[in-house]
PDB file of N, CA and C in Angstrom:
ATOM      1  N   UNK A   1     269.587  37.157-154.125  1.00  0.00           N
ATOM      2  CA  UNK A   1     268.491  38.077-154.264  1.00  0.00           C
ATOM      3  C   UNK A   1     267.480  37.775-153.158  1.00  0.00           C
ATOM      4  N   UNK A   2     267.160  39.004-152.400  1.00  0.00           N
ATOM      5  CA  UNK A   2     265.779  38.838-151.050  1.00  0.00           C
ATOM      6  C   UNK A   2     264.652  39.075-152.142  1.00  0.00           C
ATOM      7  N   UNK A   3     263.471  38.151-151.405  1.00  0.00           N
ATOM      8  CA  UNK A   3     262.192  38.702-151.730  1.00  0.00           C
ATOM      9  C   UNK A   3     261.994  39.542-150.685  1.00  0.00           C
ATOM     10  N   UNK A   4     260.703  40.144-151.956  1.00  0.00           N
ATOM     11  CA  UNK A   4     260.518  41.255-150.995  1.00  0.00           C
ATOM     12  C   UNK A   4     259.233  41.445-150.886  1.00  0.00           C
ATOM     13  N   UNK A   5     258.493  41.290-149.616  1.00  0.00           N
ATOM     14  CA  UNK A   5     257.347  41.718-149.133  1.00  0.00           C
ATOM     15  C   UNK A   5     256.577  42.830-148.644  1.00  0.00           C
ATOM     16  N   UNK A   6     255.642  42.835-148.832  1.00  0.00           N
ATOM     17  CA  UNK A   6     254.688  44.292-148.976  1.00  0.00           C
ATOM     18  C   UNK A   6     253.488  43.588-148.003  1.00  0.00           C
ATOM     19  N   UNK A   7     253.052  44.473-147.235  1.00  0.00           N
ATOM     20  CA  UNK A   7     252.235  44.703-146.131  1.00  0.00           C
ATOM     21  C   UNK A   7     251.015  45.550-146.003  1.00  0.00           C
ATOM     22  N   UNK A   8     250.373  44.950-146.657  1.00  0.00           N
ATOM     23  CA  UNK A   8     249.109  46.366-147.298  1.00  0.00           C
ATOM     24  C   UNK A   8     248.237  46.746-146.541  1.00  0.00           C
ATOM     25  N   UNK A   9     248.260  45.983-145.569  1.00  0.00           N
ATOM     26  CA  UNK A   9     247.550  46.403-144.234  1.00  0.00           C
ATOM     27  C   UNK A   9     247.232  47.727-143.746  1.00  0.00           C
ATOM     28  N   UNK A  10     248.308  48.006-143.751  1.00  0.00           N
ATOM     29  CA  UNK A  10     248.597  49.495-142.913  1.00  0.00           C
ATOM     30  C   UNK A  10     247.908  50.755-144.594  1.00  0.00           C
ATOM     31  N   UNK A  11     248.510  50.454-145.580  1.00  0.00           N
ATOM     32  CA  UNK A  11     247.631  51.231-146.675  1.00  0.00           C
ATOM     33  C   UNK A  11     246.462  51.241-146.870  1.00  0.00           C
ATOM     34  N   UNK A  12     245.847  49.704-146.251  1.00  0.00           N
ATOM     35  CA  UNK A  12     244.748  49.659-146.586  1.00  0.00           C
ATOM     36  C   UNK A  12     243.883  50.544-145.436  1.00  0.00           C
ATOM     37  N   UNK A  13     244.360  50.492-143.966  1.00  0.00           N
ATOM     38  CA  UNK A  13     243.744  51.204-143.398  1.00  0.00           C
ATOM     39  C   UNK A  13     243.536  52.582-143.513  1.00  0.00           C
ATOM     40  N   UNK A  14     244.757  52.726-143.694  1.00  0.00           N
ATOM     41  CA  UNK A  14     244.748  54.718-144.206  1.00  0.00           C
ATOM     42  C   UNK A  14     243.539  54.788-145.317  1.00  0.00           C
ATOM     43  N   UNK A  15     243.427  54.285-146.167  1.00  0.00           N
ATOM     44  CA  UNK A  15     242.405  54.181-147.298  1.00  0.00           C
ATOM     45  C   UNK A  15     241.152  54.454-146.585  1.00  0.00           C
ATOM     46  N   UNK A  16     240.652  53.301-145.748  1.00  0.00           N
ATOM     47  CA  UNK A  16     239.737  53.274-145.321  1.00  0.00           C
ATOM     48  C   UNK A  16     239.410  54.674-144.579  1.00  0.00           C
ATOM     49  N   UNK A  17     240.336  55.149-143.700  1.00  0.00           N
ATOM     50  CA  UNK A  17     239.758  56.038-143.004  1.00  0.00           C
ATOM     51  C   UNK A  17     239.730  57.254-143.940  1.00  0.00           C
ATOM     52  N   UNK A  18     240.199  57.162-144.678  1.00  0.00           N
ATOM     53  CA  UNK A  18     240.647  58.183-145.907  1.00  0.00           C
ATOM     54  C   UNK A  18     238.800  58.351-146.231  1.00  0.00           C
ATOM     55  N   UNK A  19     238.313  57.308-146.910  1.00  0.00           N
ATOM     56  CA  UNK A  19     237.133  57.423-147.431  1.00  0.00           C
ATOM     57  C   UNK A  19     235.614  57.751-146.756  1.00  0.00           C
ATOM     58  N   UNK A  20     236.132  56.777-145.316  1.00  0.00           N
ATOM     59  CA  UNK A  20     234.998  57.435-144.091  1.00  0.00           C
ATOM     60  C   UNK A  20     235.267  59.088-143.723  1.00  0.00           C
ATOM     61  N   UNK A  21     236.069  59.428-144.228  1.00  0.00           N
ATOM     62  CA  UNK A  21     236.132  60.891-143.577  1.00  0.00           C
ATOM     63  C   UNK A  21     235.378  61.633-145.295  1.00  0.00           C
ATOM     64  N   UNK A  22     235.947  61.236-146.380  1.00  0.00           N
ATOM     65  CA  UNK A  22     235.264  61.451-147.675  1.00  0.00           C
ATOM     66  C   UNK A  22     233.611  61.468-147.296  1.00  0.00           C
ATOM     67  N   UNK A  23     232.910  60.056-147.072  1.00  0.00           N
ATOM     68  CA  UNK A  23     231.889  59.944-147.170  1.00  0.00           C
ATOM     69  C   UNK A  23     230.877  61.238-145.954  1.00  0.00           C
ATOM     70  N   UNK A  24     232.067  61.049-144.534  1.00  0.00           N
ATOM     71  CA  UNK A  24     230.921  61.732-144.185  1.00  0.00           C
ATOM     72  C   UNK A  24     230.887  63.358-144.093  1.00  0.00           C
ATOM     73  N   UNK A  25     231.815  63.809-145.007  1.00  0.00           N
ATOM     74  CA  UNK A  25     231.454  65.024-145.523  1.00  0.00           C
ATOM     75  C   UNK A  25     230.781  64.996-146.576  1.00  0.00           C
ATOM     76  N   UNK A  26     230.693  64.452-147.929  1.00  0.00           N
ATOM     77  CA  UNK A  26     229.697  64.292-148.979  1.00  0.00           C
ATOM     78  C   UNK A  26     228.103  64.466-148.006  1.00  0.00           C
ATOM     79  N   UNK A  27     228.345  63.544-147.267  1.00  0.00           N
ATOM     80  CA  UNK A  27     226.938  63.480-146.251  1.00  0.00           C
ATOM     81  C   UNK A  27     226.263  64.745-145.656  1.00  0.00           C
ATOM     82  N   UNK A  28     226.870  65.826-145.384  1.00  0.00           N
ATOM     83  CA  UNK A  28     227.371  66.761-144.470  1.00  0.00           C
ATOM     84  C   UNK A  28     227.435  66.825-143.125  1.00  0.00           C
ATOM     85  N   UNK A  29     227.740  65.476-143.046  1.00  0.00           N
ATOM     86  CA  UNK A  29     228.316  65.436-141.388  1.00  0.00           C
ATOM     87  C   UNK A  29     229.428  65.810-141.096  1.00  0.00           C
ATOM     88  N   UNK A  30     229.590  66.840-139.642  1.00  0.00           N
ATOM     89  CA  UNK A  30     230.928  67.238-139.684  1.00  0.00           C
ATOM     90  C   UNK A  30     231.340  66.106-138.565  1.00  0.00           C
ATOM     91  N   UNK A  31     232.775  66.258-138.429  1.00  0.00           N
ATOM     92  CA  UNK A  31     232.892  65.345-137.191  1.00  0.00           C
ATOM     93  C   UNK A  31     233.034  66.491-136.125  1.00  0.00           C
ATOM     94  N   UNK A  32     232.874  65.825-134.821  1.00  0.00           N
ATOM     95  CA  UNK A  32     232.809  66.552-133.249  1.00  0.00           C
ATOM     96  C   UNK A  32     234.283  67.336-133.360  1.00  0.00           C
ATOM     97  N   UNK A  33     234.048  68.744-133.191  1.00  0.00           N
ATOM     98  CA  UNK A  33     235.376  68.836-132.759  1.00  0.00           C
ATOM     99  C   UNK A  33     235.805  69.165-131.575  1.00  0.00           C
ATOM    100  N   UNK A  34     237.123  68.621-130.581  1.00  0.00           N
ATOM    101  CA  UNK A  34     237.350  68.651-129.221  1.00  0.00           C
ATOM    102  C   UNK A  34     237.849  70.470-129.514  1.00  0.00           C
ATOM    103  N   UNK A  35     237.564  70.823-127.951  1.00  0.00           N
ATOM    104  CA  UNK A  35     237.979  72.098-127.869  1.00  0.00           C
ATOM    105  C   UNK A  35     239.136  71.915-126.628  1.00  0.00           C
ATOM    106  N   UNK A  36     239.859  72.608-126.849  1.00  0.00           N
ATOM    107  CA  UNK A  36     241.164  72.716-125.405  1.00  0.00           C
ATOM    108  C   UNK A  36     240.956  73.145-124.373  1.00  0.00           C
ATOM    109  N   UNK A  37     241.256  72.849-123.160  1.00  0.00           N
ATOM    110  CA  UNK A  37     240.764  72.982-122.268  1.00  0.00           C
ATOM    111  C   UNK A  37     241.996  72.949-120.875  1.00  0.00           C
ATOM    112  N   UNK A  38     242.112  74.526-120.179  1.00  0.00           N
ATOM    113  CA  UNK A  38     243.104  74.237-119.303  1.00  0.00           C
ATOM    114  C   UNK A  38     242.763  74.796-117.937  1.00  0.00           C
ATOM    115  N   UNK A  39     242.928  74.008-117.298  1.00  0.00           N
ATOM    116  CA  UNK A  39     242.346  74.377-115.825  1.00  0.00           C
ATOM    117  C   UNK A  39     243.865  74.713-114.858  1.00  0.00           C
ATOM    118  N   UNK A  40     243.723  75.789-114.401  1.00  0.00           N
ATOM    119  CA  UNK A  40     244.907  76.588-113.581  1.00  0.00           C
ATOM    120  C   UNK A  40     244.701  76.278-112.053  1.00  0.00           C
ATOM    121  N   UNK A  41     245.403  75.987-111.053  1.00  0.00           N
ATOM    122  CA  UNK A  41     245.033  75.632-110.151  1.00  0.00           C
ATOM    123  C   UNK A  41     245.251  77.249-109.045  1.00  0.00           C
ATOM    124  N   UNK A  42     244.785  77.353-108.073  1.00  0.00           N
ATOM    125  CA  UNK A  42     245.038  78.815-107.155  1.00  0.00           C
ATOM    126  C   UNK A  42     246.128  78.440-107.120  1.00  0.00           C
ATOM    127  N   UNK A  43     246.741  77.477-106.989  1.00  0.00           N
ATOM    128  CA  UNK A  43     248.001  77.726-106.278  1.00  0.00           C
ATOM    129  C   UNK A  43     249.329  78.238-107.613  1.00  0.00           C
ATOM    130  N   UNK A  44     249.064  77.618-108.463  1.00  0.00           N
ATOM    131  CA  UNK A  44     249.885  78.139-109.494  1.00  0.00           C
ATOM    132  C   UNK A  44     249.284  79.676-109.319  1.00  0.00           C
ATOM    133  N   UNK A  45     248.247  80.094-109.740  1.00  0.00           N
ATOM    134  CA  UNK A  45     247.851  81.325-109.815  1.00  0.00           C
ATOM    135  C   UNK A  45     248.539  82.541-108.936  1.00  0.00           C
ATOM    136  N   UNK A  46     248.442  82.118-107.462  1.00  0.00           N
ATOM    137  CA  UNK A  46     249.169  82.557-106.492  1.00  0.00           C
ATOM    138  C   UNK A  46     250.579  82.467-106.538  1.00  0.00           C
ATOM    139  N   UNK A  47     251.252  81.724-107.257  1.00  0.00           N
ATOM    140  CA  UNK A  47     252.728  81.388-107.511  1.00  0.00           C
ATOM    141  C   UNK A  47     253.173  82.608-108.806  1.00  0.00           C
ATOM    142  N   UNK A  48     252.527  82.528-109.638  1.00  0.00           N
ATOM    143  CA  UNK A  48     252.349  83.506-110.787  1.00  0.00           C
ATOM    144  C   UNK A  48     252.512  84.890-110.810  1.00  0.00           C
ATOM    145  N   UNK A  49     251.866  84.867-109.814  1.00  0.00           N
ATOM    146  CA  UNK A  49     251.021  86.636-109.040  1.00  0.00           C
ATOM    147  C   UNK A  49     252.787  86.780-107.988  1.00  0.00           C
ATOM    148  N   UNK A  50     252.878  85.873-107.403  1.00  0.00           N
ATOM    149  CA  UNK A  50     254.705  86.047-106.525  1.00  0.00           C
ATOM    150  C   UNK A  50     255.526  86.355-107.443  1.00  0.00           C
ATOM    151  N   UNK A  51     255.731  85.722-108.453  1.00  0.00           N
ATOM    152  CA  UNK A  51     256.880  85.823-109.543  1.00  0.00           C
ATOM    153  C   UNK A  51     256.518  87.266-110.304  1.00  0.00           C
ATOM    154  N   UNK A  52     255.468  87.399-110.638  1.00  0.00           N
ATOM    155  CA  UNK A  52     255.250  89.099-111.294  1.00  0.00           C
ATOM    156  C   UNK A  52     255.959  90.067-110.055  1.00  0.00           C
ATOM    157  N   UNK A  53     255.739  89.998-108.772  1.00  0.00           N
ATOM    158  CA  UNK A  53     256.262  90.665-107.653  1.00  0.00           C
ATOM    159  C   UNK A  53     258.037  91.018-108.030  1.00  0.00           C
ATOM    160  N   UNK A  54     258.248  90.036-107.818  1.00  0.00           N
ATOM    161  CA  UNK A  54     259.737  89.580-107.697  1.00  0.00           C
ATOM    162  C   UNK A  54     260.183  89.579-109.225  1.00  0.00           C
ATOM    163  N   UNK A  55     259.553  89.292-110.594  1.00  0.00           N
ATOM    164  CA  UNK A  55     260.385  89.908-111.560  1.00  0.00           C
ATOM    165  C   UNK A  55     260.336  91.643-111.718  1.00  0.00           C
ATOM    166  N   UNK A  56     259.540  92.050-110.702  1.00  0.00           N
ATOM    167  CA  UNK A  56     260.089  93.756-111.138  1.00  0.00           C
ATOM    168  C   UNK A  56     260.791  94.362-110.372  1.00  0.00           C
ATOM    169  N   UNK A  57     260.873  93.615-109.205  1.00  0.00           N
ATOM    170  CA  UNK A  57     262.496  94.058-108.814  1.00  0.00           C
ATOM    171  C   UNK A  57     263.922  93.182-109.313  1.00  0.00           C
ATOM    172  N   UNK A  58     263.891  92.296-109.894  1.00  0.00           N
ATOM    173  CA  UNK A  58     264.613  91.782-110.838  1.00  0.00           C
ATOM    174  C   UNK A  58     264.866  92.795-111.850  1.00  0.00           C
ATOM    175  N   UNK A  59     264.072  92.943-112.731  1.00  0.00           N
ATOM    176  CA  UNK A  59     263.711  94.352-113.756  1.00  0.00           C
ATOM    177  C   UNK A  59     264.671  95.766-113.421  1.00  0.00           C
ATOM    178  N   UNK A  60     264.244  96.219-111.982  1.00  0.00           N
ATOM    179  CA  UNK A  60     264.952  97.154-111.242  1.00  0.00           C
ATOM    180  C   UNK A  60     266.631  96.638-110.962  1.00  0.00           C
ATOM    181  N   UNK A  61     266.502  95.683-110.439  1.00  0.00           N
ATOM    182  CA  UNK A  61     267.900  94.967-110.597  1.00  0.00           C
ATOM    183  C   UNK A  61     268.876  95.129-111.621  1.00  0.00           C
ATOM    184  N   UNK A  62     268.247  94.502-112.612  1.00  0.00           N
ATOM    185  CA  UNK A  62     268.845  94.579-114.170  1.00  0.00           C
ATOM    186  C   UNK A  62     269.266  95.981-114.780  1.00  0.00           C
ATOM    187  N   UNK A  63     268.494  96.849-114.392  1.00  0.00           N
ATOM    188  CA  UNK A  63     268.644  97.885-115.146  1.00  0.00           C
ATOM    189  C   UNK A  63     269.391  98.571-114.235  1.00  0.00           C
ATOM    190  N   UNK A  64     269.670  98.424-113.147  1.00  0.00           N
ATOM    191  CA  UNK A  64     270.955  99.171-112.030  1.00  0.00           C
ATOM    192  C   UNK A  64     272.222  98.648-112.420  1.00  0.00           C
ATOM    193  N   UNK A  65     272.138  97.481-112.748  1.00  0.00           N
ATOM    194  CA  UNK A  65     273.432  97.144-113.132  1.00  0.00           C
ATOM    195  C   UNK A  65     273.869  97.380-114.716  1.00  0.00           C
ATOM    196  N   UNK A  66     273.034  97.180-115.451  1.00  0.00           N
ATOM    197  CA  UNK A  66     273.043  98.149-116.652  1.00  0.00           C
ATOM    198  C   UNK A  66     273.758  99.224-116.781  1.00  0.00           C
ATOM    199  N   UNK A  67     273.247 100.199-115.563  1.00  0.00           N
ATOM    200  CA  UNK A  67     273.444 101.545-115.459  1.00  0.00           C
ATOM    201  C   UNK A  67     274.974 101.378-114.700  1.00  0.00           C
ATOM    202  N   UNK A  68     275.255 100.990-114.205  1.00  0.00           N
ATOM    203  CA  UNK A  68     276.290 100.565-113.556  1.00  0.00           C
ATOM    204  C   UNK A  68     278.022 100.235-114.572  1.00  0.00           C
ATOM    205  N   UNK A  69     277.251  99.104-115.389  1.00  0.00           N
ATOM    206  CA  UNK A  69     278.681  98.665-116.330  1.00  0.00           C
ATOM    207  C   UNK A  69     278.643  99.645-117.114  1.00  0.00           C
ATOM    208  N   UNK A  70     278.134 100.581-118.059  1.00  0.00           N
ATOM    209  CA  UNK A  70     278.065 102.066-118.573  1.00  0.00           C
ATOM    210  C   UNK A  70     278.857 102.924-118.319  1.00  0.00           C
ATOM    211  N   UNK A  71     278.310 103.040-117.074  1.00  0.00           N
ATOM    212  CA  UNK A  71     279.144 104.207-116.420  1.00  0.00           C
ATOM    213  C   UNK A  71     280.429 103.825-116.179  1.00  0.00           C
ATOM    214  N   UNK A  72     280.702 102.760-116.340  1.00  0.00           N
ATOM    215  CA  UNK A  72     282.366 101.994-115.508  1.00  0.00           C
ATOM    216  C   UNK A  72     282.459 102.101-114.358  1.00  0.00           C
ATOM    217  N   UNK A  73     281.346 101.910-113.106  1.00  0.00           N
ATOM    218  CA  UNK A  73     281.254 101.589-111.999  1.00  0.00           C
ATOM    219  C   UNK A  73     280.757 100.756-111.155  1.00  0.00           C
ATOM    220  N   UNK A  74     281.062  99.566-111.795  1.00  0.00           N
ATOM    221  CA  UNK A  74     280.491  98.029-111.676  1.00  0.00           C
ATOM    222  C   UNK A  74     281.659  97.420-111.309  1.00  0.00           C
ATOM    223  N   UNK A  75     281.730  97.094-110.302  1.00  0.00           N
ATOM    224  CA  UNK A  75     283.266  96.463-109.408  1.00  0.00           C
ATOM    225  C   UNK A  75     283.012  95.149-109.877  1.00  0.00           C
ATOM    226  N   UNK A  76     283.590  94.157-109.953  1.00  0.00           N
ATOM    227  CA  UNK A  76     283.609  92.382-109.752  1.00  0.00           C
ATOM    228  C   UNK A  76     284.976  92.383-108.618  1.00  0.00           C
ATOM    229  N   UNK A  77     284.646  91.524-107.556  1.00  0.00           N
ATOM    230  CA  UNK A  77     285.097  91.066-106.665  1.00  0.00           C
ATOM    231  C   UNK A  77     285.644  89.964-107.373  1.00  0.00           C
ATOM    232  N   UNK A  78     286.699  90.196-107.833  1.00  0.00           N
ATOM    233  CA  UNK A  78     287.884  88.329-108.494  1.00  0.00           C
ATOM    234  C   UNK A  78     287.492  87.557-106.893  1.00  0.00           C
ATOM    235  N   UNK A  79     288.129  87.465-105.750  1.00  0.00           N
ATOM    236  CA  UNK A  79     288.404  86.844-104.651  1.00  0.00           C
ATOM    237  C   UNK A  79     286.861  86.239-104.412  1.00  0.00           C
ATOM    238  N   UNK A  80     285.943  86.925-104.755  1.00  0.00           N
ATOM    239  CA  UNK A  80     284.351  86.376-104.475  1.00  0.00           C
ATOM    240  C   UNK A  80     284.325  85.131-105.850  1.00  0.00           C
ATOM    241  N   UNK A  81     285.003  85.389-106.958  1.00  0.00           N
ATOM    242  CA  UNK A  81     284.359  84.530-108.056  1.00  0.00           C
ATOM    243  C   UNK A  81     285.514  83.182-107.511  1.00  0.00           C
ATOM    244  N   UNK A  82     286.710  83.468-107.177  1.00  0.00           N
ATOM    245  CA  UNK A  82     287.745  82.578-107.127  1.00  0.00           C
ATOM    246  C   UNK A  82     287.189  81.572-106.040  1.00  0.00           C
ATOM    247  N   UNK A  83     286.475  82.078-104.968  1.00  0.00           N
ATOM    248  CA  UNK A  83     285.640  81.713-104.154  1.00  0.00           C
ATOM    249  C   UNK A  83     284.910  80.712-104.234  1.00  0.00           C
ATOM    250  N   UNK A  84     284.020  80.926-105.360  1.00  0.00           N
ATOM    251  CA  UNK A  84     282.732  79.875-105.764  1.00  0.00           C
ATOM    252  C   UNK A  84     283.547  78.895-106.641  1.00  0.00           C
ATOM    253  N   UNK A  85     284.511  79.306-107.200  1.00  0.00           N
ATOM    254  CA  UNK A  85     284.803  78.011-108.320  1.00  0.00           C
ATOM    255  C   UNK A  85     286.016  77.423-107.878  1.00  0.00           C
ATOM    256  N   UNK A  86     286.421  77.676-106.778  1.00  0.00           N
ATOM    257  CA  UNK A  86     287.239  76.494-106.194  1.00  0.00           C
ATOM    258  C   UNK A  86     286.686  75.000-105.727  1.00  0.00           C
ATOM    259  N   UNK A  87     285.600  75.104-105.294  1.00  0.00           N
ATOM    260  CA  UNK A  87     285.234  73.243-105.309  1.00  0.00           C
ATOM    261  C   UNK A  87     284.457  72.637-106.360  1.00  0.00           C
ATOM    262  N   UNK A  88     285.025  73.650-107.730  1.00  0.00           N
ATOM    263  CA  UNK A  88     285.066  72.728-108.923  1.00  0.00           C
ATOM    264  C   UNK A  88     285.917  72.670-109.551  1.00  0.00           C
ATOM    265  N   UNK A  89     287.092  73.175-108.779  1.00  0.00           N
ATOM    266  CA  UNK A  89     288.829  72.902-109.395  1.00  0.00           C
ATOM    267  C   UNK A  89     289.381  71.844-108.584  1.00  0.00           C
ATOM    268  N   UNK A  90     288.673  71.113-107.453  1.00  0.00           N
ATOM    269  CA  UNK A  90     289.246  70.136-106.907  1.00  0.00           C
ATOM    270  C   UNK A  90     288.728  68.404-106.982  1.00  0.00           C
TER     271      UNK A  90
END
């Protein structure tokens, strides 16, 4: 049979803060509260503002080819795909 030990430490602290947060609302102190805070740099901003550019001809992209497999006039080149995945068959 182990004994078995208990560590009240850690309960006891929770307690404690348990009751300082009790007391200082009874009190009506509120505590500080942090507010969030995010600072954007130009350059992301400017990076942001590129990518809105370039996802709407993406957008335009997408929806041509859309229009494309629909209609059944969307070719795939096999010899182009066989292409790319040969120097990961070797």
């Amino acid at each position: 049979m182990t004994d078995l030990k208990i560590n009240e430490s850690q309960g006891i602290g929770a307690y404690r803060s348990y009751n300082q947060t009790v007391d200082l609302k009874n009190r009506g102190v509120s505590s500080p509260k942090k507010k969030d805070e995010v600072q954007i740099s130009s350059e992301a901003k400017e990076l942001a503002g590129a990518q809105g550019l370039a996802g709407s001809e993406r957008a335009d992209k997408i929806q041509s080819l859309k229009t494309e497999v629909a209609s059944g006039a969307y070719f795939v080149d096999s010899g182009k795909i066989a292409e790319k995945l040969l120097p990961y068959l070797k």
